[in-house]
Protein backbone atom coordinates (compact mmCIF):
# COMPACT_ATOMS: atom_id res chain seq x y z
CA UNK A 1 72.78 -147.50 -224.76
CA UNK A 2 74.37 -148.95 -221.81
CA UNK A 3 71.58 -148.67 -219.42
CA UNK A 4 69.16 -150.62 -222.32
CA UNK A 5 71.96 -153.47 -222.84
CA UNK A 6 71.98 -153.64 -218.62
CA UNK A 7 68.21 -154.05 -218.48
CA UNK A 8 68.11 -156.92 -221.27
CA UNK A 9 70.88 -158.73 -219.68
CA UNK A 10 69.26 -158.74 -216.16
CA UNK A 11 65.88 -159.44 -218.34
CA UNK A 12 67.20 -162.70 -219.32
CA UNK A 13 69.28 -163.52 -216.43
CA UNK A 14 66.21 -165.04 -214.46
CA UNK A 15 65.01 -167.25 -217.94
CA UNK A 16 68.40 -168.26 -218.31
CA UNK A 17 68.98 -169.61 -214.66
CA UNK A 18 65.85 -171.34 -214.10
CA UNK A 19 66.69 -173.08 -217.49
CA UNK A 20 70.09 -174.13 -216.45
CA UNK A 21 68.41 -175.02 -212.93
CA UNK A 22 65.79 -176.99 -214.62
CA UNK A 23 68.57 -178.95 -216.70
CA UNK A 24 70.58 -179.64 -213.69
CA UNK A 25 67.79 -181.59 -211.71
CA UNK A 26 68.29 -185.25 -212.09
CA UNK A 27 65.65 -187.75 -213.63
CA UNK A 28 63.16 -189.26 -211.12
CA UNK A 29 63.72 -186.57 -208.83
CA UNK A 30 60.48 -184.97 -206.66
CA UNK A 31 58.00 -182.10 -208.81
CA UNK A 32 58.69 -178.96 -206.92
CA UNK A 33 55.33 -176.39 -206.53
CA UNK A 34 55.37 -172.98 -208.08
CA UNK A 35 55.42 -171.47 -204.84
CA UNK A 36 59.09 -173.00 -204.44
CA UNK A 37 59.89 -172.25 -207.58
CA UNK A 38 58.70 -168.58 -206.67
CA UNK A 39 61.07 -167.88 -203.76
CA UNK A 40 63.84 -169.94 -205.17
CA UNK A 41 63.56 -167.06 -208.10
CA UNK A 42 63.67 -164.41 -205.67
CA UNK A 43 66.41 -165.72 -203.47
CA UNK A 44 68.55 -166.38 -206.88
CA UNK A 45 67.75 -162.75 -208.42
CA UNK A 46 68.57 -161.01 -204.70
CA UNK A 47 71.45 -162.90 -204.99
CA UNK A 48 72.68 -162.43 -208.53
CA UNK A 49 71.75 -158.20 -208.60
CA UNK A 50 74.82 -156.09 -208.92
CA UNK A 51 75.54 -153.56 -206.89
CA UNK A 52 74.27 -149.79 -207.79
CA UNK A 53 76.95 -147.46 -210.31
CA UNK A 54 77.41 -143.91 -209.27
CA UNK A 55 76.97 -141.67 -211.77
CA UNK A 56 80.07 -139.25 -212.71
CA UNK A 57 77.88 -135.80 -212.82
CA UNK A 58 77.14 -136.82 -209.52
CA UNK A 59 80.90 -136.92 -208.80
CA UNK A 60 82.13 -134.06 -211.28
CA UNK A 61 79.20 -132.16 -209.07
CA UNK A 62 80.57 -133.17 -205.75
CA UNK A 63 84.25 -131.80 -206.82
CA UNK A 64 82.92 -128.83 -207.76
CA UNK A 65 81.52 -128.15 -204.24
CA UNK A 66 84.58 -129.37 -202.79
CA UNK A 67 86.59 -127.12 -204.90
CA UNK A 68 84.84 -123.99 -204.02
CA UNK A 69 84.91 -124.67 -200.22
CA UNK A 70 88.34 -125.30 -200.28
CA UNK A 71 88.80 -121.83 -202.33
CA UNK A 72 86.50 -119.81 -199.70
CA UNK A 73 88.48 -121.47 -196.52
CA UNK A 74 91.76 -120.24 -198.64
CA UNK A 75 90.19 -116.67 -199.36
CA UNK A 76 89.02 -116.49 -195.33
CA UNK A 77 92.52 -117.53 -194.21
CA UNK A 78 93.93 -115.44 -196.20
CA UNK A 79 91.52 -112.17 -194.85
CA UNK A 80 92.52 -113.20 -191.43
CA UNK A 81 96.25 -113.33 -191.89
CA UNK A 82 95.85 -109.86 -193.17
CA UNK A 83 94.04 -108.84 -190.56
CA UNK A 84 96.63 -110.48 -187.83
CA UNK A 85 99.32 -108.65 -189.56
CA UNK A 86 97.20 -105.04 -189.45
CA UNK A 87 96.60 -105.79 -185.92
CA UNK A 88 100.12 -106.43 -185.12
CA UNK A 89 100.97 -103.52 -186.88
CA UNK A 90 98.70 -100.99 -184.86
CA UNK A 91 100.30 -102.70 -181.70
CA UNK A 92 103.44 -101.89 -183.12
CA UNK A 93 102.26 -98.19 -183.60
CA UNK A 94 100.98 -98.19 -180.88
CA UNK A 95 103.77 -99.40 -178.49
CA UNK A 96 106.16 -96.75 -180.22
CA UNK A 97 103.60 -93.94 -179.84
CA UNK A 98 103.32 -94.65 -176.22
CA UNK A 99 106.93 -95.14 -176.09
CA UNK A 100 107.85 -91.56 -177.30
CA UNK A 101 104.74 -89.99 -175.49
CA UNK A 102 106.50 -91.48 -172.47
CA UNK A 103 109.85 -89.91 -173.55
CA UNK A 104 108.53 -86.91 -174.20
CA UNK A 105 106.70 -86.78 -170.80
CA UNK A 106 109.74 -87.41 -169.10
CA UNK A 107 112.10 -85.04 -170.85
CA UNK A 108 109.18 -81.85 -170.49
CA UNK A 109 109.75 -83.18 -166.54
CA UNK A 110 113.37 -82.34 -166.74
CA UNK A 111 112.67 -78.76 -168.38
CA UNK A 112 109.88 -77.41 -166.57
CA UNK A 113 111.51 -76.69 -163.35
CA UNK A 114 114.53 -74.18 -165.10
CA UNK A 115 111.39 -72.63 -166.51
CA UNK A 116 109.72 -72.32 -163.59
CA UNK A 117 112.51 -70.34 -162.56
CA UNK A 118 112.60 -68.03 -165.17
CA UNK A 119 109.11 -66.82 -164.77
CA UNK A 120 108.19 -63.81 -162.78
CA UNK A 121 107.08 -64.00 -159.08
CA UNK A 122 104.06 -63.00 -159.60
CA UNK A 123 103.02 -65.14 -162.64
CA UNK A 124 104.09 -68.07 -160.54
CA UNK A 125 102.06 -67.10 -157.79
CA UNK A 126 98.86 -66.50 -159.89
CA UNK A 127 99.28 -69.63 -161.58
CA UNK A 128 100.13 -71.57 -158.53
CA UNK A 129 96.42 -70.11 -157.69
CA UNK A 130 95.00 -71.11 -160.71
CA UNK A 131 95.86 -75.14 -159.90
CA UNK A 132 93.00 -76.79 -158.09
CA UNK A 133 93.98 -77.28 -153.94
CA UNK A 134 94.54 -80.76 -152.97
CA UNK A 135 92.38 -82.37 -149.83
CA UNK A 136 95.50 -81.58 -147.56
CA UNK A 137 95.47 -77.74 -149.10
CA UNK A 138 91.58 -77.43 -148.06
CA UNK A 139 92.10 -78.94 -144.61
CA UNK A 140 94.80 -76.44 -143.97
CA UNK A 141 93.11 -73.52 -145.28
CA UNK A 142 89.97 -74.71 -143.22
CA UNK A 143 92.08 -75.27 -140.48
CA UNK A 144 93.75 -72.00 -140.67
CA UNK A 145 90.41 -70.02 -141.46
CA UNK A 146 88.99 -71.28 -137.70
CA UNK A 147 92.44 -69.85 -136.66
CA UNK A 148 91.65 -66.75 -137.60
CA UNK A 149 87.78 -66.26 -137.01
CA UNK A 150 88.64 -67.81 -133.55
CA UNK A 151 91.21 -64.51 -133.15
CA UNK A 152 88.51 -62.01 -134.81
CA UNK A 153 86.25 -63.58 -132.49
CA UNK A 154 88.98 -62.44 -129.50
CA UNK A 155 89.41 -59.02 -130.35
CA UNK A 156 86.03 -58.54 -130.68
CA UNK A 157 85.39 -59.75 -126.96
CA UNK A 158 88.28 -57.74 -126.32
CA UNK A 159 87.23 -54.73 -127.60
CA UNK A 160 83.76 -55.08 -126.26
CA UNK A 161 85.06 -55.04 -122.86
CA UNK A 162 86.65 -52.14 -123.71
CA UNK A 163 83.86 -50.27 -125.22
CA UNK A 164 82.03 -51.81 -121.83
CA UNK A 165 84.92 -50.02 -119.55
CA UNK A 166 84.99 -47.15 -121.05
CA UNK A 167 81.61 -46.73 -121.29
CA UNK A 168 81.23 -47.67 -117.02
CA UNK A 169 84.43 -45.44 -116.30
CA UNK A 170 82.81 -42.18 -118.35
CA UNK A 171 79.32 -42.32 -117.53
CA UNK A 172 79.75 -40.43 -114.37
CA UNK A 173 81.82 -37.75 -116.67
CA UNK A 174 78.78 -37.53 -119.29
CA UNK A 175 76.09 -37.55 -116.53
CA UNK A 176 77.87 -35.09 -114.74
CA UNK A 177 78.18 -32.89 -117.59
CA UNK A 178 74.99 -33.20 -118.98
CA UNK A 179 73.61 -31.96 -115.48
CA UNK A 180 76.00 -29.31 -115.00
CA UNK A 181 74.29 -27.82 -119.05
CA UNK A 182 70.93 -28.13 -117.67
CA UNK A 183 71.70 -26.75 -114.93
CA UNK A 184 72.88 -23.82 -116.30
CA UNK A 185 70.75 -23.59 -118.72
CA UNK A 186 67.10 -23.90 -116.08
CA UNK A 187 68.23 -21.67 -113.37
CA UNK A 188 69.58 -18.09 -114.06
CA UNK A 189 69.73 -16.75 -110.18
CA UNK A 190 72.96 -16.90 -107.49
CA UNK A 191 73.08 -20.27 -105.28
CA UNK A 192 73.76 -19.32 -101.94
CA UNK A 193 73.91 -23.20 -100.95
CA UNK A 194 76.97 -23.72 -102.91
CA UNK A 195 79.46 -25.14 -100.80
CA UNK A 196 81.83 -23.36 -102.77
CA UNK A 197 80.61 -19.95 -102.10
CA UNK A 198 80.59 -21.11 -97.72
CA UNK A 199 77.62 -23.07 -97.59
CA UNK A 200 77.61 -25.86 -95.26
CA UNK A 201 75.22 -28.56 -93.46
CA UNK A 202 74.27 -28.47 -89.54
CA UNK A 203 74.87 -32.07 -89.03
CA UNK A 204 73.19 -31.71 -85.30
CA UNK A 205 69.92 -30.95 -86.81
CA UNK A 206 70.01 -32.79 -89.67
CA UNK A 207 68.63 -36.59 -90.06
CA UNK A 208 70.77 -39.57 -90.26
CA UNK A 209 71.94 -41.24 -93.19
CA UNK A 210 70.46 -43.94 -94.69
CA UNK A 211 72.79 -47.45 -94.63
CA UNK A 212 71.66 -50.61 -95.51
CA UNK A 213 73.82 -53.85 -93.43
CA UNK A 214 73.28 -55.88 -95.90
CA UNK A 215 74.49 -54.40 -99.07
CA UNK A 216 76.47 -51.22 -98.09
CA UNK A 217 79.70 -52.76 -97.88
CA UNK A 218 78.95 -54.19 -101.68
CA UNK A 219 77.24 -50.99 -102.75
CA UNK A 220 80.01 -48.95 -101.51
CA UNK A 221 82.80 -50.18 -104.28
CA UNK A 222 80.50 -48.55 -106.77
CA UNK A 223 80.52 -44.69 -107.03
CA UNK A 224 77.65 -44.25 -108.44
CA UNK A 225 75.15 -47.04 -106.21
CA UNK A 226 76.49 -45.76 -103.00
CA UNK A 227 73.91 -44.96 -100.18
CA UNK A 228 76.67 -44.03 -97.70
CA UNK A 229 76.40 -40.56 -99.39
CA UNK A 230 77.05 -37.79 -96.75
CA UNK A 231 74.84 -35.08 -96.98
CA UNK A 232 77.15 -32.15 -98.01
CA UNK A 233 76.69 -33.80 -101.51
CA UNK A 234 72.96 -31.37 -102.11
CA UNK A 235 75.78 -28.28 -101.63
CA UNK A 236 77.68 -29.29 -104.61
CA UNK A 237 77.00 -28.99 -108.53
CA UNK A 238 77.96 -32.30 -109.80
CA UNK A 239 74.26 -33.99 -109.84
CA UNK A 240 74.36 -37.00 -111.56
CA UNK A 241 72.62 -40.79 -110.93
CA UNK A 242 73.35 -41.66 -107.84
CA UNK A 243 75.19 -39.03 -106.38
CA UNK A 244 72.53 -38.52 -103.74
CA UNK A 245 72.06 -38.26 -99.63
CA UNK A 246 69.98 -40.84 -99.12
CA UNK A 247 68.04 -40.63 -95.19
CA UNK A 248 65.99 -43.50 -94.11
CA UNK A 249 62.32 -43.57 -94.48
CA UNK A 250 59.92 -41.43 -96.57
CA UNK A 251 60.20 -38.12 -93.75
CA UNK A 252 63.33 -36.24 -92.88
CA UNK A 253 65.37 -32.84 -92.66
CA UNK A 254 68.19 -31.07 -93.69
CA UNK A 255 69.41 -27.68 -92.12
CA UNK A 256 71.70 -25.58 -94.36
CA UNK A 257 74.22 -23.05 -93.25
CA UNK A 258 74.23 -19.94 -95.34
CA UNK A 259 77.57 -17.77 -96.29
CA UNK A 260 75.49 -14.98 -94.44
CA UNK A 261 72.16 -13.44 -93.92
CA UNK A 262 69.96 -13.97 -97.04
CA UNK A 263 66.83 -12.49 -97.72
CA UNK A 264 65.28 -15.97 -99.06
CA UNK A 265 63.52 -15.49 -102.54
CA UNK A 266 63.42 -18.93 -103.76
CA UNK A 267 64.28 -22.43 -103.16
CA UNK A 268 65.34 -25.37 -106.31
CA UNK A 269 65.29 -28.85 -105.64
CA UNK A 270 66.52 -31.16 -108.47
CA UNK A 271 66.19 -35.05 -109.11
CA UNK A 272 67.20 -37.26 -112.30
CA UNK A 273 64.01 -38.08 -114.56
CA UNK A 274 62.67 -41.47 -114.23
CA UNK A 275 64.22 -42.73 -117.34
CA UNK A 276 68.18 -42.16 -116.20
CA UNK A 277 67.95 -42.13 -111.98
CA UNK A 278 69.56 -45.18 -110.34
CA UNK A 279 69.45 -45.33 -106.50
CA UNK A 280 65.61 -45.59 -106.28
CA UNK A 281 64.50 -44.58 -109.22
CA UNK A 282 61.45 -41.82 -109.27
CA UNK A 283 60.22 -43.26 -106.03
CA UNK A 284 62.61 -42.15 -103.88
CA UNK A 285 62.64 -38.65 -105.27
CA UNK A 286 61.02 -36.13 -102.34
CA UNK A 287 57.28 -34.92 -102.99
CA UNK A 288 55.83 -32.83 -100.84
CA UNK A 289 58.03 -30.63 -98.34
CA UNK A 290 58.33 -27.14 -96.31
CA UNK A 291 60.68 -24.49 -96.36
CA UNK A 292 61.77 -22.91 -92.52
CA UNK A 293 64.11 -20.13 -92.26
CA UNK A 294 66.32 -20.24 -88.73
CA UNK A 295 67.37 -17.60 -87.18
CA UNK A 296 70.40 -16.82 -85.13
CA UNK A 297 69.51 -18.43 -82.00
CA UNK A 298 68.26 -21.45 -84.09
CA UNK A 299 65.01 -22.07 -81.79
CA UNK A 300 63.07 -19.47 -84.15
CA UNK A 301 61.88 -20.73 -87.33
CA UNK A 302 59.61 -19.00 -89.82
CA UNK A 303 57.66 -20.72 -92.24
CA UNK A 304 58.06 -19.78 -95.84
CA UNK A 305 56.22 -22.39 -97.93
CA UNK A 306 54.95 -25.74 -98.37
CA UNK A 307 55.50 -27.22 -101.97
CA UNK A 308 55.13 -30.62 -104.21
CA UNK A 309 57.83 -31.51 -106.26
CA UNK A 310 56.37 -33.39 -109.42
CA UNK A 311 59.00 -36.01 -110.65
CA UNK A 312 57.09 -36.45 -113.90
CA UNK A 313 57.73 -32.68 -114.53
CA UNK A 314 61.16 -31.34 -114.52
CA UNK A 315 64.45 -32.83 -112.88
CA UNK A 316 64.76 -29.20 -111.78
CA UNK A 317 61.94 -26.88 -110.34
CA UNK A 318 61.97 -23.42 -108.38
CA UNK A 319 59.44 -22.60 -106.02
CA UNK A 320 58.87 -19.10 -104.68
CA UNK A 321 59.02 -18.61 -101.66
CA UNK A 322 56.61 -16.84 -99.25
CA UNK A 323 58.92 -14.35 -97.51
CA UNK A 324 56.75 -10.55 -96.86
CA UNK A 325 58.05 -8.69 -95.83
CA UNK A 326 61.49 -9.77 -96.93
CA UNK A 327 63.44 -11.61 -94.18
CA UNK A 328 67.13 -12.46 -93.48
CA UNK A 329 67.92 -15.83 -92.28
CA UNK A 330 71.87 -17.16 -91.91
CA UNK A 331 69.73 -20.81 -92.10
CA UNK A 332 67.38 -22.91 -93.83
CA UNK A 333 65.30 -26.11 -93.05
CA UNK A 334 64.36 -28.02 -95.72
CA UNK A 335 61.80 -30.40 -94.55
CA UNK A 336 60.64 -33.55 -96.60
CA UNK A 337 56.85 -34.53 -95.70
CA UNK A 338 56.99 -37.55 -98.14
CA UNK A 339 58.42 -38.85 -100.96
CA UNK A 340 56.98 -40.75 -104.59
CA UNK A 341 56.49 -44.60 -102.77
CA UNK A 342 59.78 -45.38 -101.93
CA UNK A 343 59.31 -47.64 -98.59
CA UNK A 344 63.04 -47.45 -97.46
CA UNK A 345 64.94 -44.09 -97.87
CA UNK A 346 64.43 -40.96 -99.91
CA UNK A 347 67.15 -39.27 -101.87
CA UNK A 348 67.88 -35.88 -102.05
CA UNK A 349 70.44 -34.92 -105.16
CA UNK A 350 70.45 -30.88 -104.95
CA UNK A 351 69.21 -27.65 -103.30
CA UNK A 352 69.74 -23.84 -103.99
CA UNK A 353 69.09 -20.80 -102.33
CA UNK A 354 67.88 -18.13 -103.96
CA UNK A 355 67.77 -14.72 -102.48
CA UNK A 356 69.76 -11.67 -101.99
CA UNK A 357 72.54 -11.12 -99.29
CA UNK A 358 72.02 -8.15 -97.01
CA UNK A 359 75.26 -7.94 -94.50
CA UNK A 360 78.71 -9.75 -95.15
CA UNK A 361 79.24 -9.48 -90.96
CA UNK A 362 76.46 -11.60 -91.04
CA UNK A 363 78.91 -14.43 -92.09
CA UNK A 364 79.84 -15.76 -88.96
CA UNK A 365 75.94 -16.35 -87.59
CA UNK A 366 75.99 -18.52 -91.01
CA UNK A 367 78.43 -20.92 -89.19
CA UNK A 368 75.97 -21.02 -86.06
CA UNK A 369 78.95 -18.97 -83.63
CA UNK A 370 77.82 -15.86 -81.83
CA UNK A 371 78.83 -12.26 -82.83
């Protein structure tokens, strides 16, 4: 109803000013055209419109928003106040926990060490075990661990040099006994070139030991690499490497004094084997040589044999002798005719006489005086 009345009125608003305008214009005055008349109407309607109404649904509408915005900023404040005040609470909490946890800590401080002293020895020490080392702890037990290997590693040098003395200091003993078994064991007939027994050597007619200027002052510190060896060592039982008369060159002699007249049955030469002789080795062992029985006036000498000793064979060997009839001599020659390549000296370890003894006042011819 009040829109239709608002559209009539501005409906007859334009009739009713060009009538008044039309009344107004004084007599005589100029005919204005219809295109003046035209934009004068315009101009007086532009002039003359009211301004626009808002419409109240519009503005009830636009509350209504307004209202619930203001209501949801309300309900969101209020969400985070509450959840300011739940967060300061757990803070709070949180605070105190830590603060009792801390008091709690400190007090269990205070009690463990009377505890500690209640439990056992042994309980301590297994669970002092049981803790993991610190970096200091493994450097020390490193440290002392080299300690102790570099000790082990002492003794052991220690005890090797020991072993290695020992060893140096007895192998004359075993070598000698070993010797002394086989010899015992090979030869089952009476030595009559056992010093022992009154054998000795005729030094006159015997060759010249072998020395080396060069190396028998070193050589001669060591028992067993000596080559100043007299030759009254072949008269005694204790054969073992090195304990040798060494003579120079590949040919020599040795004349042997028998404790009386023996009727000569055999003669035993021994040498090391190759695998435990020293001085030499298996070269210097004697090879081929002849047996000579002397008689009393010494310028009468009877062959009894010429012989090869194999070195390969036996480190002792008997070899008959050639003796018919049966013939009492107070000496015997040994004579070397060459020996197994050595280019310097030949070593002679041992020799027996075999035979039987036919006179004891034969004795003193043995030792070269007359009767």
């Amino acid at each position: 109803m009040g829109w239709k009345l608002s559209a009539e009125a501005c409906a007859s608003e334009p009739q009713w000013a060009d009538r008044l305008w039309r009344g107004n214009q004084p007599a005589g005055s100029p005919v204005v055209s219809e295109e003046q008349l035209d934009l004068l109407s315009t101009l007086d309607l532009r002039q003359e419109m009211p301004p626009p109404r808002v419409s109240k649904s519009f503005l009830s509408l636009l509350l209504q928003v307004l209202s619930v915005l203001l209501s949801l900023v309300g309900d969101v404040l209020i969400v985070v106040y509450r959840e300011v005040c739940s967060i300061r609470f757990l803070l709070t909490a949180v605070s105190l926990l830590s603060l009792f946890l801390a008091a709690l800590w400190w007090g269990l401080l205070y009690l463990i060490p009377p505890l500690e002293n209640e439990v056992p020895r042994g309980d301590r020490e297994l669970a002092t075990q049981c803790q993991p080392p610190t970096c200091s702890e493994y450097h020390e037990r490193v440290r002392s661990q080299g300690q102790q290997l570099q000790q082990l590693q002492a003794e052991l040098d220690k005890l090797h040099k020991e072993v290695s003395s020992v060893r140096a200091a007895n192998s004359e003993r075993v070598a000698k006994l070993v010797f002394q078994r086989l010899n015992e064991d090979f030869v089952r007939k009476p030595d009559y070139a056992l010093s022992s027994v009154g054998a000795s050597i005729d030094l006159e007619k015997t060759s010249h030991d072998y020395e080396d200027a060069n190396t028998a002052y070193f050589w001669n510190r060591f028992s067993f690499w000596n080559y100043a060896r007299p030759p009254t060592v072949i008269l005694e039982p204790d054969v073992f490497p090195g304990n040798c008369w060494a003579f120079e060159g590949d040919q020599g002699q040795v004349v042997i004094r028998l404790p009386g007249r023996v009727q000569l049955s055999d003669i035993t030469l021994q040498h090391p084997p190759p695998s435990v002789a020293h001085t030499g080795g298996a070269k210097s062992a004697p090879r081929d040589f002849a047996v000579y029985g002397l008689q009393v006036d010494d310028e009468t000498e009877v062959f009894l044999g010429k012989f090869t000793f194999n070195v390969e064979k036996s480190e002792i060997q008997t070899f008959h002798l050639q003796n018919d009839p049966p013939a009492a001599f107070p000496k015997v020659k040994i004579q070397i005719l060459s020996n197994w390549g050595h280019p310097r000296f030949t070593c002679l370890y041992r020799v027996r006489a075999h035979g039987m003894r036919t006179s004891e006042g034969a004795g003193d011819n043995a030792t070269g005086e007359p009767h």
